[in-house]
PDB file of N, CA and C in Angstrom:
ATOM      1  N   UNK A   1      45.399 -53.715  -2.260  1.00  0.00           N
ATOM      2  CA  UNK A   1      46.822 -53.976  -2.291  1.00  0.00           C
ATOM      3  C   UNK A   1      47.062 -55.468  -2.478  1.00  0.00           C
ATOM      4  N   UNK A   2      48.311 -55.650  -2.861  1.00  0.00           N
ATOM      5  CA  UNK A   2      48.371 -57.168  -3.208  1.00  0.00           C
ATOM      6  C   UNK A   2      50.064 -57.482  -3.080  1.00  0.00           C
ATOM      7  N   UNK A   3      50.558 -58.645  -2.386  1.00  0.00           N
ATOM      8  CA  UNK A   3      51.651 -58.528  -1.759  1.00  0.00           C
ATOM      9  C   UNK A   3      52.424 -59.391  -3.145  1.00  0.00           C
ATOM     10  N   UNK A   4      53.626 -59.050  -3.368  1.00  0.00           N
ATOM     11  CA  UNK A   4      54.043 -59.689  -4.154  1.00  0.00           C
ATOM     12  C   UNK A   4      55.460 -60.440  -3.639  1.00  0.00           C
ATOM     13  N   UNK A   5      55.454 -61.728  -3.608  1.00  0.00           N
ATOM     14  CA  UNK A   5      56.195 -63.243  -3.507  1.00  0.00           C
ATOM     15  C   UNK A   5      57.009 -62.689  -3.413  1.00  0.00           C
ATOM     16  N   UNK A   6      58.233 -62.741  -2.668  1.00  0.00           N
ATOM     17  CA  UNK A   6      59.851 -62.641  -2.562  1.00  0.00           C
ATOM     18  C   UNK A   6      60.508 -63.591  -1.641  1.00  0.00           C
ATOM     19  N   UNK A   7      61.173 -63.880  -1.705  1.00  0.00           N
ATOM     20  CA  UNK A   7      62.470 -65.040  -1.059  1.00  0.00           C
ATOM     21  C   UNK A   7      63.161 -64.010  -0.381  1.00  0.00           C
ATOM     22  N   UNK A   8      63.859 -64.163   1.003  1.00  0.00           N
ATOM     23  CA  UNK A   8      64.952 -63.679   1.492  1.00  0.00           C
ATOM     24  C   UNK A   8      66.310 -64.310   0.855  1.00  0.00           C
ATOM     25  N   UNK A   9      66.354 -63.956  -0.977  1.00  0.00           N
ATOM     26  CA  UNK A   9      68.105 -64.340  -0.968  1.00  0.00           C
ATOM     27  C   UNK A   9      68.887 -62.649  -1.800  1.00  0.00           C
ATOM     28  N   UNK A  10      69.823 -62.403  -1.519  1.00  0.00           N
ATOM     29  CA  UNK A  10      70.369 -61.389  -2.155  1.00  0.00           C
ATOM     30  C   UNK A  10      69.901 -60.728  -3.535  1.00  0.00           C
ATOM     31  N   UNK A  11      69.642 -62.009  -4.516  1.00  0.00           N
ATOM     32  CA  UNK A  11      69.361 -61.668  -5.938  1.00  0.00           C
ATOM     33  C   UNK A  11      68.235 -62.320  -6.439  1.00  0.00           C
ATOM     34  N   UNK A  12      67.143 -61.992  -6.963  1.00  0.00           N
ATOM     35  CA  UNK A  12      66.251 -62.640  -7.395  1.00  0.00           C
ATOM     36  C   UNK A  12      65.457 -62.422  -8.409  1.00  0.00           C
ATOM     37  N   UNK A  13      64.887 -63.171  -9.268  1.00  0.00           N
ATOM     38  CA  UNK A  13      63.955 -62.211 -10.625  1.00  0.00           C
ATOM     39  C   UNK A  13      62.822 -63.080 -10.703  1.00  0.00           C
ATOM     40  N   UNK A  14      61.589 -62.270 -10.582  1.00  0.00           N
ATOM     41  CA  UNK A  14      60.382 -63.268 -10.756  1.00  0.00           C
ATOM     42  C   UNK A  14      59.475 -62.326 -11.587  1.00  0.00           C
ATOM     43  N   UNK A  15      58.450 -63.161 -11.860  1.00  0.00           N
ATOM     44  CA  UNK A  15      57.537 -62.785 -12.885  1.00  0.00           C
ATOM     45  C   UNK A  15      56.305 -62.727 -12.082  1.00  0.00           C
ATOM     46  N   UNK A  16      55.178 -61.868 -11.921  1.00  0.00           N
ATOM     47  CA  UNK A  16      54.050 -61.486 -11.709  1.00  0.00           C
ATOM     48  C   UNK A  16      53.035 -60.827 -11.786  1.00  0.00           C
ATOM     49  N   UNK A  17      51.859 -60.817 -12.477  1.00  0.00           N
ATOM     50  CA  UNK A  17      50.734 -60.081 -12.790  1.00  0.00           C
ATOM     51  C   UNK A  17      50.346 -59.388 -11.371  1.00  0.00           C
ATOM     52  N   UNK A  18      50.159 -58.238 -12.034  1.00  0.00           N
ATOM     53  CA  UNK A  18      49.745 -56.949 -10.862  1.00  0.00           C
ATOM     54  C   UNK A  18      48.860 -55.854 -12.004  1.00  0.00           C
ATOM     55  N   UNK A  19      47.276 -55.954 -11.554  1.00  0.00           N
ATOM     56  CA  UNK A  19      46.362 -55.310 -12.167  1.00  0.00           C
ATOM     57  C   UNK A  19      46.832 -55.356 -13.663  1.00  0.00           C
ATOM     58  N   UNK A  20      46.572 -57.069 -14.228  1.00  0.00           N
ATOM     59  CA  UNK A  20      46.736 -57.646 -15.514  1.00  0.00           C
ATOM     60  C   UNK A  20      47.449 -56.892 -16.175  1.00  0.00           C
ATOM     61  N   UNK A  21      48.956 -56.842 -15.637  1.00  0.00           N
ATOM     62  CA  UNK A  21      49.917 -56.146 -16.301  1.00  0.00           C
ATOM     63  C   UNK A  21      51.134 -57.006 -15.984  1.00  0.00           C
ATOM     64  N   UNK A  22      51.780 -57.686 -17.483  1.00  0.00           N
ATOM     65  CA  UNK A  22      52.733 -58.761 -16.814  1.00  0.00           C
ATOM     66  C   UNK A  22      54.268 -58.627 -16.278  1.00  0.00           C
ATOM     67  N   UNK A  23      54.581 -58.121 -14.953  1.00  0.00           N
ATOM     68  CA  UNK A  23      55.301 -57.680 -14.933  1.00  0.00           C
ATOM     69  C   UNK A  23      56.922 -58.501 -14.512  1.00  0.00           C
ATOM     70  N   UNK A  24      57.944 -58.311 -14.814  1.00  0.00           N
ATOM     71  CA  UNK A  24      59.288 -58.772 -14.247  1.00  0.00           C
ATOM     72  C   UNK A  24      60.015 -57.744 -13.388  1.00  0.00           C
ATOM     73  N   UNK A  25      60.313 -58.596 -11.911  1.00  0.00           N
ATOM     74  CA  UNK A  25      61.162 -57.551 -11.529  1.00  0.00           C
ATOM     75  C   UNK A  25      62.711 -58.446 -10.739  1.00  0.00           C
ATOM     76  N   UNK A  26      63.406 -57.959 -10.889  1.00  0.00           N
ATOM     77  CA  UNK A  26      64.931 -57.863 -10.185  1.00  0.00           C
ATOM     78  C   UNK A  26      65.012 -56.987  -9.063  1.00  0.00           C
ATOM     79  N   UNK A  27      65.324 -58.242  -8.180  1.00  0.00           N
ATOM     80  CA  UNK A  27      65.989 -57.407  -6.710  1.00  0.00           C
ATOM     81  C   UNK A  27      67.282 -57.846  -6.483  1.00  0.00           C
ATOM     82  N   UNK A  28      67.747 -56.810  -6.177  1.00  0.00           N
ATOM     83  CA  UNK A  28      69.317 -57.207  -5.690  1.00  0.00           C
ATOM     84  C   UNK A  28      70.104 -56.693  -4.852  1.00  0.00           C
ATOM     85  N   UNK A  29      70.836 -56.855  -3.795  1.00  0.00           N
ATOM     86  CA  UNK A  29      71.377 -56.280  -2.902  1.00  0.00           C
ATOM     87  C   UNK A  29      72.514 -55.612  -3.080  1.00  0.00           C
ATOM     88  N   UNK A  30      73.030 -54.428  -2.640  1.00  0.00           N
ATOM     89  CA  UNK A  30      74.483 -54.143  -2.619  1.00  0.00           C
ATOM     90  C   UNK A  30      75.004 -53.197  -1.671  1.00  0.00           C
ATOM     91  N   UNK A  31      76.219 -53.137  -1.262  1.00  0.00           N
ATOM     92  CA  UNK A  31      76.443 -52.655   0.109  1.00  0.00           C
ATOM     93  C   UNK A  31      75.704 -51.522   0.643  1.00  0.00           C
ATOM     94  N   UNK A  32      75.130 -50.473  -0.998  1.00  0.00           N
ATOM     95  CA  UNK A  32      74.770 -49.300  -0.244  1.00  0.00           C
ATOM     96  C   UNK A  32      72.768 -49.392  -0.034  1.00  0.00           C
ATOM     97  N   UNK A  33      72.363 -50.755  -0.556  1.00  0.00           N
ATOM     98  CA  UNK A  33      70.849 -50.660  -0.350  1.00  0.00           C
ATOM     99  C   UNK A  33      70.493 -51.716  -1.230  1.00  0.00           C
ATOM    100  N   UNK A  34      69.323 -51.852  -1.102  1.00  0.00           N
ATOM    101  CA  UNK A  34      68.717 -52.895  -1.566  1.00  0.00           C
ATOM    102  C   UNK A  34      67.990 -52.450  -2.871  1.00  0.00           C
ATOM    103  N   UNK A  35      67.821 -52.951  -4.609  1.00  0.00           N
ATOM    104  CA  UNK A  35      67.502 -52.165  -5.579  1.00  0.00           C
ATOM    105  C   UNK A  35      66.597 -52.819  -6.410  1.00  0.00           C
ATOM    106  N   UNK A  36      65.735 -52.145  -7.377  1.00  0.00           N
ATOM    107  CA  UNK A  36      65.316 -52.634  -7.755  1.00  0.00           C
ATOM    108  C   UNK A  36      64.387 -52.156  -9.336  1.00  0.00           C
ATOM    109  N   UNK A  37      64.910 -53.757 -10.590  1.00  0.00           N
ATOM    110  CA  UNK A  37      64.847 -53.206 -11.810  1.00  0.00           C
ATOM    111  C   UNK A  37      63.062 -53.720 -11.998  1.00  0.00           C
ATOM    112  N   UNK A  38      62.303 -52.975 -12.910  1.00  0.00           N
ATOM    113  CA  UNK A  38      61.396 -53.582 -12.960  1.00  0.00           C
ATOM    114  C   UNK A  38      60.775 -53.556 -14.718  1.00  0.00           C
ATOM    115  N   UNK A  39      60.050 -54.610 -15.171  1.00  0.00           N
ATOM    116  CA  UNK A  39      59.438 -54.751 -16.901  1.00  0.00           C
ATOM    117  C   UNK A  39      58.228 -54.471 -16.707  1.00  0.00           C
ATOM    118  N   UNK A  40      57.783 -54.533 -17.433  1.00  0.00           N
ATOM    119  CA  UNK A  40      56.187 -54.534 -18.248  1.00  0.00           C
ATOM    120  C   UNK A  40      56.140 -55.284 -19.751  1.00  0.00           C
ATOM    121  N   UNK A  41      55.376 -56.418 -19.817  1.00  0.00           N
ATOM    122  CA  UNK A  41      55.357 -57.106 -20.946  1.00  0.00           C
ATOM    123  C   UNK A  41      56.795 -57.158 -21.760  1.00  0.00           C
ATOM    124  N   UNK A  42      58.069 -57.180 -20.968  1.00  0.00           N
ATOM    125  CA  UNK A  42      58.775 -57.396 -21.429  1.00  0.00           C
ATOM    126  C   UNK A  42      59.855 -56.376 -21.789  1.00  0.00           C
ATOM    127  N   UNK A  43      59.139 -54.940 -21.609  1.00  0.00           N
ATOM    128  CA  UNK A  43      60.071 -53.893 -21.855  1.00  0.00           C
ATOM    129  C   UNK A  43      60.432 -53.184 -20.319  1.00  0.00           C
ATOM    130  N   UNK A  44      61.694 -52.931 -20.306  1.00  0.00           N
ATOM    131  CA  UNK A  44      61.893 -51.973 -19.204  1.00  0.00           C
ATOM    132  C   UNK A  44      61.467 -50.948 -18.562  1.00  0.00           C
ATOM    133  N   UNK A  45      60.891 -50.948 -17.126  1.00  0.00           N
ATOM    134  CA  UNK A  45      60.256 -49.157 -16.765  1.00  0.00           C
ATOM    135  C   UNK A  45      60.922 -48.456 -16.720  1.00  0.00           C
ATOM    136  N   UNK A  46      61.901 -49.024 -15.429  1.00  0.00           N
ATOM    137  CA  UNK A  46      62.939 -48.606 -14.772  1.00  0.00           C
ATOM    138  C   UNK A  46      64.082 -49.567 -14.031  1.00  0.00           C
ATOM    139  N   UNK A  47      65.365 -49.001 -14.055  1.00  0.00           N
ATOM    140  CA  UNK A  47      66.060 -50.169 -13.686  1.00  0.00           C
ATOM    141  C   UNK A  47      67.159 -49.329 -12.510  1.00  0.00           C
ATOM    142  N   UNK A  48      67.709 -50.143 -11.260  1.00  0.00           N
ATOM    143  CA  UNK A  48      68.293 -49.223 -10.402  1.00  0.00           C
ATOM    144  C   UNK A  48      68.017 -48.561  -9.609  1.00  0.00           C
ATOM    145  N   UNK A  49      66.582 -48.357  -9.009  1.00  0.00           N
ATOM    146  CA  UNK A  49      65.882 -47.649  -7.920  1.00  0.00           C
ATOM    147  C   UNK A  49      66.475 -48.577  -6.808  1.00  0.00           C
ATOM    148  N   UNK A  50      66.678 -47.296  -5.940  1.00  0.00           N
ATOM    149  CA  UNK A  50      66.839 -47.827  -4.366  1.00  0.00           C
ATOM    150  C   UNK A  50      65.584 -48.152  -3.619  1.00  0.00           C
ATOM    151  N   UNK A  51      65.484 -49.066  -2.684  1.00  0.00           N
ATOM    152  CA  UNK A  51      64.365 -49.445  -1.886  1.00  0.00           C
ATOM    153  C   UNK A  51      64.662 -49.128  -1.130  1.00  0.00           C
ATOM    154  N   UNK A  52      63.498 -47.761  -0.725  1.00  0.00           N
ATOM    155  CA  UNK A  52      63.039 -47.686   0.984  1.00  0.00           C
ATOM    156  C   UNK A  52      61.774 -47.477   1.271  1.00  0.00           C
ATOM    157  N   UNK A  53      62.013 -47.783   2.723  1.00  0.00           N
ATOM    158  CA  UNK A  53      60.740 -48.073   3.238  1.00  0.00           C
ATOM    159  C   UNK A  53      59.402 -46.629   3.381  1.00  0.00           C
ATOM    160  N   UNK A  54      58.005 -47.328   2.756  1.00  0.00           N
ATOM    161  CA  UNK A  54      57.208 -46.247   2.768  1.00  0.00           C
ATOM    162  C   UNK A  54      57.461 -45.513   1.556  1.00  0.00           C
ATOM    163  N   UNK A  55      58.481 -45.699   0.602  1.00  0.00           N
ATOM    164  CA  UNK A  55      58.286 -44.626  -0.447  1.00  0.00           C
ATOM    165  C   UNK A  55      58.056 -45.401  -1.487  1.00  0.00           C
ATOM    166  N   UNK A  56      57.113 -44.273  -2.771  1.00  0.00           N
ATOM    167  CA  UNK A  56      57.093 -45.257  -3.606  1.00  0.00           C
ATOM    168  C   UNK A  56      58.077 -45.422  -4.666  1.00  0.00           C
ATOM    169  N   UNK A  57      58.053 -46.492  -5.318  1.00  0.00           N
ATOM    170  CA  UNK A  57      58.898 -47.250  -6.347  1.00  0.00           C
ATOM    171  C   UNK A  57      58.449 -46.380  -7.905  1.00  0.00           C
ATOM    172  N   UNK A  58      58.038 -46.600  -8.096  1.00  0.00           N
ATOM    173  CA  UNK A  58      57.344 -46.171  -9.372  1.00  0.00           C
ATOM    174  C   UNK A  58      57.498 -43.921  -9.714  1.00  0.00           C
ATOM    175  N   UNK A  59      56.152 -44.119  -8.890  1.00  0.00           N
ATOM    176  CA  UNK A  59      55.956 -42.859  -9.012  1.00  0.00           C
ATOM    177  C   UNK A  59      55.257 -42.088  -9.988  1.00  0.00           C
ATOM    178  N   UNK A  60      55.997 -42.353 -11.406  1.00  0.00           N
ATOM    179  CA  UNK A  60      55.410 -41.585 -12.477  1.00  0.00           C
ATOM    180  C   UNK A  60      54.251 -42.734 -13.142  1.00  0.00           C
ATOM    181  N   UNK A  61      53.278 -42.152 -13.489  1.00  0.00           N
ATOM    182  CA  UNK A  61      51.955 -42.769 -14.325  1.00  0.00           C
ATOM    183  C   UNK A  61      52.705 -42.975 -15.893  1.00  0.00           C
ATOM    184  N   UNK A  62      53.381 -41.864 -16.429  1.00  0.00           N
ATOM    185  CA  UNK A  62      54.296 -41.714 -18.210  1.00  0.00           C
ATOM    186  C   UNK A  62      55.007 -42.982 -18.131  1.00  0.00           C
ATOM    187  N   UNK A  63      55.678 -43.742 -16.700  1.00  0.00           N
ATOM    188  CA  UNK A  63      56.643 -44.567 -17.177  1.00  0.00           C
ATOM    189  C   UNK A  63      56.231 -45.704 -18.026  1.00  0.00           C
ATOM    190  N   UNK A  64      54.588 -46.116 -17.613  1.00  0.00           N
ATOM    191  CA  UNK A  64      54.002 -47.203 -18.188  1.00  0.00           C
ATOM    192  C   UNK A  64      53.519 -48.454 -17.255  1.00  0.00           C
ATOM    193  N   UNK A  65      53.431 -47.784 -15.849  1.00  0.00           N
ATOM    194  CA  UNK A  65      53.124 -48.258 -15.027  1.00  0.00           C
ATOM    195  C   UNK A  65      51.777 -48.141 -14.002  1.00  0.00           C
ATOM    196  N   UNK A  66      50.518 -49.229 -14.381  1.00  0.00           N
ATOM    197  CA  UNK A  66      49.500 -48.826 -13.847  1.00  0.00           C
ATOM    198  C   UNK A  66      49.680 -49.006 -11.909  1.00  0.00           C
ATOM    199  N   UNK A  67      49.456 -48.002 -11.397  1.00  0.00           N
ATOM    200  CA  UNK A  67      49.754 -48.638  -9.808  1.00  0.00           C
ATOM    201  C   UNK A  67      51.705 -47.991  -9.256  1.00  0.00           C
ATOM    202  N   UNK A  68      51.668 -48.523  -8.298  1.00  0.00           N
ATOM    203  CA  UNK A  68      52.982 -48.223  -7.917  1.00  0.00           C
ATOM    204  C   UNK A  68      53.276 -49.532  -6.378  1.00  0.00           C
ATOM    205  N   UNK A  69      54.692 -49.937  -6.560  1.00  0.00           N
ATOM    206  CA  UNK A  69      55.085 -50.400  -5.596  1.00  0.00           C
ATOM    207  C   UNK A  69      55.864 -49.881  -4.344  1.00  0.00           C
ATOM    208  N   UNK A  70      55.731 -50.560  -3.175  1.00  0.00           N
ATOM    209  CA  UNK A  70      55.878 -49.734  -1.862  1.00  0.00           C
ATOM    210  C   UNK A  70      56.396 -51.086  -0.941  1.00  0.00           C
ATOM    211  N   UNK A  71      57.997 -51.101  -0.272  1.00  0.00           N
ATOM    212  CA  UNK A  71      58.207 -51.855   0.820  1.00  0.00           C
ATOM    213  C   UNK A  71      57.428 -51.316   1.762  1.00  0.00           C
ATOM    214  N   UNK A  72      57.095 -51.970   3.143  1.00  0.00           N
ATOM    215  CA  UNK A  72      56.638 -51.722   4.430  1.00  0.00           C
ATOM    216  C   UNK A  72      57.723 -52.377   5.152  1.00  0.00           C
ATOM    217  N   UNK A  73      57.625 -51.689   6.771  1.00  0.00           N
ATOM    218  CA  UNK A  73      58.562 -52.207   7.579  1.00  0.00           C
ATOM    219  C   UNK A  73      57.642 -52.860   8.627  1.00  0.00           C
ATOM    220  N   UNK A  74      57.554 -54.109   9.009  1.00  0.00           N
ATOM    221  CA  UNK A  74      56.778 -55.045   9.812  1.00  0.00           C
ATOM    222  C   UNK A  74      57.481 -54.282  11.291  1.00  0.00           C
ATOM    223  N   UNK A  75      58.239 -54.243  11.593  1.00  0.00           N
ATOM    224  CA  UNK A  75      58.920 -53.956  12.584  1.00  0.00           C
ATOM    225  C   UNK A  75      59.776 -52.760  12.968  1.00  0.00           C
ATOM    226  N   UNK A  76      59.328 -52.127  12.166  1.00  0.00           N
ATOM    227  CA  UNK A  76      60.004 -50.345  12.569  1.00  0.00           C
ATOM    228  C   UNK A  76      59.736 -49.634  11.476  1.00  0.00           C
ATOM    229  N   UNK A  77      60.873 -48.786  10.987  1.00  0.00           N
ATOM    230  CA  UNK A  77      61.423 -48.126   9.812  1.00  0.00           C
ATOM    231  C   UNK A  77      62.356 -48.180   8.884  1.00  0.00           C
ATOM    232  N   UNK A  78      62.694 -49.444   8.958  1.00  0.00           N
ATOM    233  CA  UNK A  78      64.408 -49.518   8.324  1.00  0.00           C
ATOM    234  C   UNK A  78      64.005 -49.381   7.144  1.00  0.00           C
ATOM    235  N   UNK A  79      65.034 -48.884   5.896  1.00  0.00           N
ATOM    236  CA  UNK A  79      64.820 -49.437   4.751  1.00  0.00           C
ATOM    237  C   UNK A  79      64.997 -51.339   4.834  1.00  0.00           C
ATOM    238  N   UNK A  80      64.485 -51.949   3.645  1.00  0.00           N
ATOM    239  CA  UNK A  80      64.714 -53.052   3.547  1.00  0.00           C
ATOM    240  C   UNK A  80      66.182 -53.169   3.002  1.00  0.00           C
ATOM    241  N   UNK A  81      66.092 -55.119   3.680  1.00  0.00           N
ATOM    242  CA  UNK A  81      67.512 -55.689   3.678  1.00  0.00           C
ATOM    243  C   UNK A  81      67.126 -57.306   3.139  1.00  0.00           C
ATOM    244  N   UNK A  82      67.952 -57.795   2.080  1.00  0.00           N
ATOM    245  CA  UNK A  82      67.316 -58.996   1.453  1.00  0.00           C
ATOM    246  C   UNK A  82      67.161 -59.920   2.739  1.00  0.00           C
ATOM    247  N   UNK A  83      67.580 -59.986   3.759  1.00  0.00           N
ATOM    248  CA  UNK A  83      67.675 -61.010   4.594  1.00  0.00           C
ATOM    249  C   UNK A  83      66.197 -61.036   5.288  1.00  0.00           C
ATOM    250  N   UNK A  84      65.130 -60.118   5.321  1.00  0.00           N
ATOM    251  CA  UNK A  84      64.121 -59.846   5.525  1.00  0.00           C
ATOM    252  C   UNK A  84      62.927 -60.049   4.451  1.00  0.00           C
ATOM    253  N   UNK A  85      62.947 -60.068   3.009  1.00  0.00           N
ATOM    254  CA  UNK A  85      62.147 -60.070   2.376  1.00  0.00           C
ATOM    255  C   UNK A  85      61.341 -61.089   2.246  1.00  0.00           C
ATOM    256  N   UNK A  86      60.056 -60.701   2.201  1.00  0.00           N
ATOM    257  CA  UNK A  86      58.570 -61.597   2.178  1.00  0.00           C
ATOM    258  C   UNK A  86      58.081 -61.720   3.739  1.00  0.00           C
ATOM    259  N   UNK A  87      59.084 -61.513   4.337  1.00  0.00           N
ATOM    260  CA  UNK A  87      58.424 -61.561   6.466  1.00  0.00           C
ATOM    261  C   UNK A  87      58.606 -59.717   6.721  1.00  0.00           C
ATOM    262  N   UNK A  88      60.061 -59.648   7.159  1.00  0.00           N
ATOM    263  CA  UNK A  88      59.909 -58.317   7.645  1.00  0.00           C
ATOM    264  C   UNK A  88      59.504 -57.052   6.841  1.00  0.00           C
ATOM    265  N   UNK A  89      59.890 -56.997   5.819  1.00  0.00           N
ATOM    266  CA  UNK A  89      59.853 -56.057   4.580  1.00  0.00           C
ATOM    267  C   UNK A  89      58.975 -56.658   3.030  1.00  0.00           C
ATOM    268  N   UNK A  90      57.576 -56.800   3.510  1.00  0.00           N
ATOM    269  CA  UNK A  90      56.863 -57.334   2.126  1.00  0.00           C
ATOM    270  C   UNK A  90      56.880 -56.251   1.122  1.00  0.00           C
ATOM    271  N   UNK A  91      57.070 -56.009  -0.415  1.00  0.00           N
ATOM    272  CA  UNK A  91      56.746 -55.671  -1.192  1.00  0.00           C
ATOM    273  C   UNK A  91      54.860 -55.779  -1.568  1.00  0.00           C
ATOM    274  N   UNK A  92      54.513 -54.423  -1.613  1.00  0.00           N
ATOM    275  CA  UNK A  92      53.062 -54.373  -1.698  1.00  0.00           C
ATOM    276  C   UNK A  92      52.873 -53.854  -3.689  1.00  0.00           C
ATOM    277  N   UNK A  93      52.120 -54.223  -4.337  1.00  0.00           N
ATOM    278  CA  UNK A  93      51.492 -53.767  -5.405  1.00  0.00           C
ATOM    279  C   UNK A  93      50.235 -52.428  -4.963  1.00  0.00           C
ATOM    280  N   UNK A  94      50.319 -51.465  -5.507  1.00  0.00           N
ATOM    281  CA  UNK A  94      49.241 -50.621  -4.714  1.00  0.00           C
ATOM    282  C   UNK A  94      48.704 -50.033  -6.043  1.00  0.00           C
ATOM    283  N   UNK A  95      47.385 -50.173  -6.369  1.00  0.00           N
ATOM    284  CA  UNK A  95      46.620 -49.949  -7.502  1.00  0.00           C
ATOM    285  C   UNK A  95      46.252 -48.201  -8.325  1.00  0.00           C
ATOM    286  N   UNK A  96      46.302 -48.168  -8.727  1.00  0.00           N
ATOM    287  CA  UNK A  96      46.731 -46.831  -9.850  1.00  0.00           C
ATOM    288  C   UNK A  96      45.632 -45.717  -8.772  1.00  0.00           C
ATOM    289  N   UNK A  97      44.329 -45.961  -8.438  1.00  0.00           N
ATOM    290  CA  UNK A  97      42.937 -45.364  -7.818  1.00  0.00           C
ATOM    291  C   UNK A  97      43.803 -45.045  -6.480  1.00  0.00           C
ATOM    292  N   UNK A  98      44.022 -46.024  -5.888  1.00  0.00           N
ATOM    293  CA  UNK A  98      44.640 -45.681  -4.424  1.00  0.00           C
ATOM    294  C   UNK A  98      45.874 -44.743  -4.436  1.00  0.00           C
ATOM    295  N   UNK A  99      46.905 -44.861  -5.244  1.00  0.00           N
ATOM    296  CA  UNK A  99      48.078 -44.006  -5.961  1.00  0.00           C
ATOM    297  C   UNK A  99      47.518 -42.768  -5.958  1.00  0.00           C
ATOM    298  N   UNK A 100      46.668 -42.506  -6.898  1.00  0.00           N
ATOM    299  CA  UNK A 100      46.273 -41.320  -7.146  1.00  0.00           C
ATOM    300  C   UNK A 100      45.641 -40.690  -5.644  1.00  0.00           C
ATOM    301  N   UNK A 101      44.656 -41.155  -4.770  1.00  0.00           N
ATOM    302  CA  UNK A 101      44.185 -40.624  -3.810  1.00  0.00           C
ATOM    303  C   UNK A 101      45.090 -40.320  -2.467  1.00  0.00           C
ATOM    304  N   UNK A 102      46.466 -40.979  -3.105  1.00  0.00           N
ATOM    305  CA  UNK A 102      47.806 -40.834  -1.795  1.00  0.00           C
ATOM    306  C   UNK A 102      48.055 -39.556  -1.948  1.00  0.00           C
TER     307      UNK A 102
END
């Protein structure tokens, strides 16, 4: 697994390789949850997923996504809340092998 960089601010877009795949993602907050768009070399997977905790992000292998991403809750169960991200609620990268054996 491999934790990927986030800031606790409402809106954010960063760029990061996860199992040499270059990816962009957008997080952004809004009253009903915390969301999130994500690229691959530039093209869109998916855009608009809700973040919660323990489930995965991804899901499908067709979208073009090796691996899948997964918040954790440091401190309970909540879904995540931007005011938490990178301490209470890290975003994990979780590799296509481990995916499959979940």
């Amino acid at each position: 697994m491999q934790t990927v960089p986030l800031a606790a601010v409402p809106s954010q877009r960063l760029s990061v390789a996860l199992a040499q795949q270059n990816c962009g993602l957008a997080l952004y907050q809004k009253r009903t949850g915390l969301y999130l768009d994500l690229y691959v070399a530039g093209n869109l997977v998916m855009a608009g997923v809700l973040c919660r905790t323990g489930v995965y992000l991804v899901r499908e292998a067709y979208l073009g996504f090796a691996g899948d991403l997964v918040f954790t809750d440091t401190a309970g169960s909540d879904d995540p809340d931007y005011t938490g991200l990178g301490s209470r609620w890290p975003l994990l990268y979780v590799q296509a092998s481990a995916v499959a054996s979940a």
